[in-house]
N, C-alpha and C. Protein backbone atom coordinates (compact mmCIF):
# COMPACT_ATOMS: atom_id res chain seq x y z
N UNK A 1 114.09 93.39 113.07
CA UNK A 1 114.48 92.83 111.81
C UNK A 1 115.06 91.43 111.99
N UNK A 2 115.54 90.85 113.26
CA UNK A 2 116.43 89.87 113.48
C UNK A 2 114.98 88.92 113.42
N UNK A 3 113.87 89.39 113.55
CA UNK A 3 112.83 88.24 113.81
C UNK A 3 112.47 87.54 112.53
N UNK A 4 112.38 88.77 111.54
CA UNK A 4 111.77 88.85 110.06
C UNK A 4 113.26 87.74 109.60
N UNK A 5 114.34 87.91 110.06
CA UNK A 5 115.15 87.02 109.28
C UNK A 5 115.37 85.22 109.53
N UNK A 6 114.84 85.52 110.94
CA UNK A 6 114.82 83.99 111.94
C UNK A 6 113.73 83.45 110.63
N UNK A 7 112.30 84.30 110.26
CA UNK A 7 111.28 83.96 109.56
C UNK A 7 111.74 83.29 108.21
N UNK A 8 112.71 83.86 107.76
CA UNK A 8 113.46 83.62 106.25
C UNK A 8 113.97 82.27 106.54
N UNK A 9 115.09 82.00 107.39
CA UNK A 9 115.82 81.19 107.54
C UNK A 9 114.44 79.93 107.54
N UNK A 10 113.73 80.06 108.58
CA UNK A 10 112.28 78.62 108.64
C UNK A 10 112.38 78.48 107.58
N UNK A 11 112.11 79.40 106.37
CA UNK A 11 111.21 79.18 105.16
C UNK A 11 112.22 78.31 104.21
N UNK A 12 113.55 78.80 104.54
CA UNK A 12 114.45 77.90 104.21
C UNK A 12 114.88 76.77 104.19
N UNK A 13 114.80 76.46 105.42
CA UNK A 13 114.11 75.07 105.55
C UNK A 13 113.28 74.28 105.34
N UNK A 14 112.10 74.92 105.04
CA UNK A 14 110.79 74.18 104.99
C UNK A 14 111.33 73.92 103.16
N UNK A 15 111.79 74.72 102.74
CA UNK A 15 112.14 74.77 101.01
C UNK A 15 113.13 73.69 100.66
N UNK A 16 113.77 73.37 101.37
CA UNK A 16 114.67 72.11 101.50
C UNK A 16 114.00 70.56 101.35
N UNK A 17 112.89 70.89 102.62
CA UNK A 17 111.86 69.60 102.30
C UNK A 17 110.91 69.85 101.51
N UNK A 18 110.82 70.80 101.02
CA UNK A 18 109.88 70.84 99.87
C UNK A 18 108.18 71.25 100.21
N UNK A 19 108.24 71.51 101.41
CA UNK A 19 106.79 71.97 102.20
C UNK A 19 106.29 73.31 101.77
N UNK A 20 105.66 73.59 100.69
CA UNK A 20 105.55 74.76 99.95
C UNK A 20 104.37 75.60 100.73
N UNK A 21 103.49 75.23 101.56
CA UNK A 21 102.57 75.65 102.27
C UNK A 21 103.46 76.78 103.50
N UNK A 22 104.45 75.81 103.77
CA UNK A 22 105.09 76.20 105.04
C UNK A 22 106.06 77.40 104.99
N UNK A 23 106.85 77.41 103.65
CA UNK A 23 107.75 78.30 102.94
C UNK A 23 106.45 79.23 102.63
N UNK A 24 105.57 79.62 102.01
CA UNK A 24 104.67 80.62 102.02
C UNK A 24 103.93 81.09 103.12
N UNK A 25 104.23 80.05 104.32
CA UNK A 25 103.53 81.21 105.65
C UNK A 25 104.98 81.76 106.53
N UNK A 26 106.15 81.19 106.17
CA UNK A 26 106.86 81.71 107.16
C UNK A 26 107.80 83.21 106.21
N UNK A 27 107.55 82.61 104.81
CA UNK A 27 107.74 84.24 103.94
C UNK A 27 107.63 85.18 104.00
N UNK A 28 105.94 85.10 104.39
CA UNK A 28 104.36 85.80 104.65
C UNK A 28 105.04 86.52 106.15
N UNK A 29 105.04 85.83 107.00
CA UNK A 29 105.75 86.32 108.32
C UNK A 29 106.90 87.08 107.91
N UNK A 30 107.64 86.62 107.48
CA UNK A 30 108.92 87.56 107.32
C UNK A 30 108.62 89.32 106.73
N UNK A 31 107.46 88.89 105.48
CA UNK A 31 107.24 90.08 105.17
C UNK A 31 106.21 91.12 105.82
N UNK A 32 105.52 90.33 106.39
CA UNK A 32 104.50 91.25 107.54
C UNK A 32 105.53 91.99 108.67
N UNK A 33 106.52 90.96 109.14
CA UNK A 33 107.41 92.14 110.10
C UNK A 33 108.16 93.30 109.45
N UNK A 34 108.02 93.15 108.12
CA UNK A 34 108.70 94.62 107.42
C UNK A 34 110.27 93.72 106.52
N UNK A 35 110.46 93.26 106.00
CA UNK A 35 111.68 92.68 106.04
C UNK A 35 111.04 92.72 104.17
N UNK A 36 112.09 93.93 103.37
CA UNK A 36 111.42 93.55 101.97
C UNK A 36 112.02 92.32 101.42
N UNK A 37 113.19 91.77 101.48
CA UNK A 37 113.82 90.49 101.09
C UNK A 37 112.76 89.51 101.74
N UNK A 38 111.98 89.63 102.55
CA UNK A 38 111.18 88.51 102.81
C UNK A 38 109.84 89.01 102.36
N UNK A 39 109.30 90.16 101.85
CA UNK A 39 108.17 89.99 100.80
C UNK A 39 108.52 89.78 99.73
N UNK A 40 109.67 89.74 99.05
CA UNK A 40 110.23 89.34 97.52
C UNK A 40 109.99 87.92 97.71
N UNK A 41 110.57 87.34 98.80
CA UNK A 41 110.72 86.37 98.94
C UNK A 41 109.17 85.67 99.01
N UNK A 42 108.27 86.15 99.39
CA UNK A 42 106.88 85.87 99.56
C UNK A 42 106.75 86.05 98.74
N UNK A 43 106.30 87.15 97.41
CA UNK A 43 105.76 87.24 96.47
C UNK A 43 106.16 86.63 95.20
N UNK A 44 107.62 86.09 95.23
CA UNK A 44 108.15 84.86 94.38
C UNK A 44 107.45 83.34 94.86
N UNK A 45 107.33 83.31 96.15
CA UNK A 45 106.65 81.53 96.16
C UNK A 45 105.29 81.72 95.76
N UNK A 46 104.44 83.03 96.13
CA UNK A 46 103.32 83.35 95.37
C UNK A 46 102.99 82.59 93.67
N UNK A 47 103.99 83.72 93.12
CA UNK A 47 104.18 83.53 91.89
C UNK A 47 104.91 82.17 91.44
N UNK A 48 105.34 81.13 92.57
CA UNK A 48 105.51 79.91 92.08
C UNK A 48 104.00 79.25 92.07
N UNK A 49 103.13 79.47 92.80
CA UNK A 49 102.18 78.65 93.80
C UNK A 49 100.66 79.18 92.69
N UNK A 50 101.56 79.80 91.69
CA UNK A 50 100.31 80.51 90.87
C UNK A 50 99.62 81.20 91.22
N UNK A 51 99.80 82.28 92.11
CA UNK A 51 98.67 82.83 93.39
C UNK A 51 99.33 83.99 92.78
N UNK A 52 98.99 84.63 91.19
CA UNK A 52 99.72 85.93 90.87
C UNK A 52 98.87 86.93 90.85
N UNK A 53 98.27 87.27 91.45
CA UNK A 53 96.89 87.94 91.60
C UNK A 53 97.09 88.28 93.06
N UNK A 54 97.84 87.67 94.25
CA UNK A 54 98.43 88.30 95.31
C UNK A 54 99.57 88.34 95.47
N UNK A 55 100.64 88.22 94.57
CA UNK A 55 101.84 88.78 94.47
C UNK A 55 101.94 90.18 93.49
N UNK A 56 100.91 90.46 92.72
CA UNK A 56 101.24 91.40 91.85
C UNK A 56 101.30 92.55 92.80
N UNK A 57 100.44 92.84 93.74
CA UNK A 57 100.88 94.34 94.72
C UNK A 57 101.92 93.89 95.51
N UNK A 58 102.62 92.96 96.21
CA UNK A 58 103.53 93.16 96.90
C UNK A 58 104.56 93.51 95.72
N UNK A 59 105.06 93.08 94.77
CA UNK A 59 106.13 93.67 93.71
C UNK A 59 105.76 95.01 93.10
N UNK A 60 104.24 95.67 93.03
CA UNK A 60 104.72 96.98 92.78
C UNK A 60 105.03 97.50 93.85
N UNK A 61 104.37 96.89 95.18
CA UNK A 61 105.34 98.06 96.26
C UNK A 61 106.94 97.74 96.19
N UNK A 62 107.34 96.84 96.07
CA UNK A 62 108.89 96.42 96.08
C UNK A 62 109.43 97.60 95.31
N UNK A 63 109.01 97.37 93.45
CA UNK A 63 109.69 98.03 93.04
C UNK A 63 109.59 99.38 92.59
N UNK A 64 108.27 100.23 93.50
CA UNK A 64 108.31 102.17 93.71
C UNK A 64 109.30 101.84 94.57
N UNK A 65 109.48 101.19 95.54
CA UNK A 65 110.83 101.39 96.06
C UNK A 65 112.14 101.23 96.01
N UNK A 66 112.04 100.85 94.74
CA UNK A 66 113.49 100.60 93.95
C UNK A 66 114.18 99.48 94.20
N UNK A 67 112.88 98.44 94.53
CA UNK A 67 114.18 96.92 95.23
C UNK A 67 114.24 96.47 93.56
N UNK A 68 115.36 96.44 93.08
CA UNK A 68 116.03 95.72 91.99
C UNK A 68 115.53 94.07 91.60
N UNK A 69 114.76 93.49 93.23
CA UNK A 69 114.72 92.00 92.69
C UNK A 69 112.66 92.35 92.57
N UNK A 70 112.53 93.54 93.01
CA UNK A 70 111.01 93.38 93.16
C UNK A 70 110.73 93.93 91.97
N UNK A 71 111.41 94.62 91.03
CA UNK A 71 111.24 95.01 89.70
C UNK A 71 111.34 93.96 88.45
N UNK A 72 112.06 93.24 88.79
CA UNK A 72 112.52 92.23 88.30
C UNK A 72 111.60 90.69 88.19
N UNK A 73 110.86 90.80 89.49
CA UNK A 73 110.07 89.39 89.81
C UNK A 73 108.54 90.30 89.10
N UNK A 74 108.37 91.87 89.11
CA UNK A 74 107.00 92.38 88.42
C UNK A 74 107.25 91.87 86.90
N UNK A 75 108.34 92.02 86.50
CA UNK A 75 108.83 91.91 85.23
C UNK A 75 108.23 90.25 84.71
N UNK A 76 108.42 89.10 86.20
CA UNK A 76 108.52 87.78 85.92
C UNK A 76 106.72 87.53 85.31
N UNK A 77 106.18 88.68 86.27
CA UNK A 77 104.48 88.80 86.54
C UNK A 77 104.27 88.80 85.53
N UNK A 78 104.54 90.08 84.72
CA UNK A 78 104.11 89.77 83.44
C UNK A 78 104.30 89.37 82.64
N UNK A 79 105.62 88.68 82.27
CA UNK A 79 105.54 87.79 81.15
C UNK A 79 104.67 86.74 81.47
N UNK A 80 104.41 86.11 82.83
CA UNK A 80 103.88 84.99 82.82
C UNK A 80 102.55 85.43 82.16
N UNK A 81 102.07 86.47 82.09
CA UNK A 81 100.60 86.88 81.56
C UNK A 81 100.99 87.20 80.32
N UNK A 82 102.00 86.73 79.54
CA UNK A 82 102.11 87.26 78.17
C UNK A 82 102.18 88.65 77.79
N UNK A 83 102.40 89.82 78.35
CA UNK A 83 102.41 90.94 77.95
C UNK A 83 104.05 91.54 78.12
N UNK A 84 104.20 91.89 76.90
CA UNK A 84 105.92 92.28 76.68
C UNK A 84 106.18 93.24 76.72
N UNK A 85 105.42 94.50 76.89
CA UNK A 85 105.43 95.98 77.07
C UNK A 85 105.48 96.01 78.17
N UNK A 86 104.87 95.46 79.14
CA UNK A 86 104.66 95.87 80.78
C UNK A 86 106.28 94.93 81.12
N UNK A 87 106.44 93.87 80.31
CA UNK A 87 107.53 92.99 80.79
C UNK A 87 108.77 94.04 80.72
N UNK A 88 108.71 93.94 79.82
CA UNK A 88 109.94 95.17 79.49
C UNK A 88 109.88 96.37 80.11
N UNK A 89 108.83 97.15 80.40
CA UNK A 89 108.92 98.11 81.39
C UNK A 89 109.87 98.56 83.00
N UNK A 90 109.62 96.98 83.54
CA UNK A 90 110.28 96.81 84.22
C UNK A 90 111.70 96.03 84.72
N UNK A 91 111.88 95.23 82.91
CA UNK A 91 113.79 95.33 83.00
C UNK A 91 114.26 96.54 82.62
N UNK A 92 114.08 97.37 82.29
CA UNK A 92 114.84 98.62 82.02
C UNK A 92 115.46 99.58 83.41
């Protein structure tokens, strides 16, 4: 887990300078070693990068597992698609 977080911290950096390529592969890393704060974290620069079509499965796995921010960023999914039933589904 200490690796998946070294991965976070890069991405942190790279987000500082603004290298959005770089913050989405070292995310990507974080969340491939298992680290769900670093697939939230991936599947939010996703969903910055407009790439919501491969963030939408990493947030339903987030939130069957009850991560609070991965329910929350599915929630972001769909409003961005305009649908307020599915939006609302998952602030509740």
């Amino acid at each position: 887990m200490k690796l998946a977080a070294s991965c976070a911290g890069v991405a942190l950096v790279y987000k500082e300078q603004k290298n959005d390529a770089k913050v989405i592969e070292y995310t990507k890393k974080g969340c491939d070693l298992g680290d769900p704060t670093g697939c939230n974290d991936y599947a939010v620069e996703l969903l910055l990068a407009n790439k919501n079509e491969i963030a939408k499965p990493i947030l339903e796995k987030l939130c069957s597992t009850k991560l609070p921010d991965g329910c929350y960023n599915l929630a972001c999914y769909w409003g961005r698609k305009k649908k307020s039933k599915e939006t609302l589904k998952f602030l509740e």
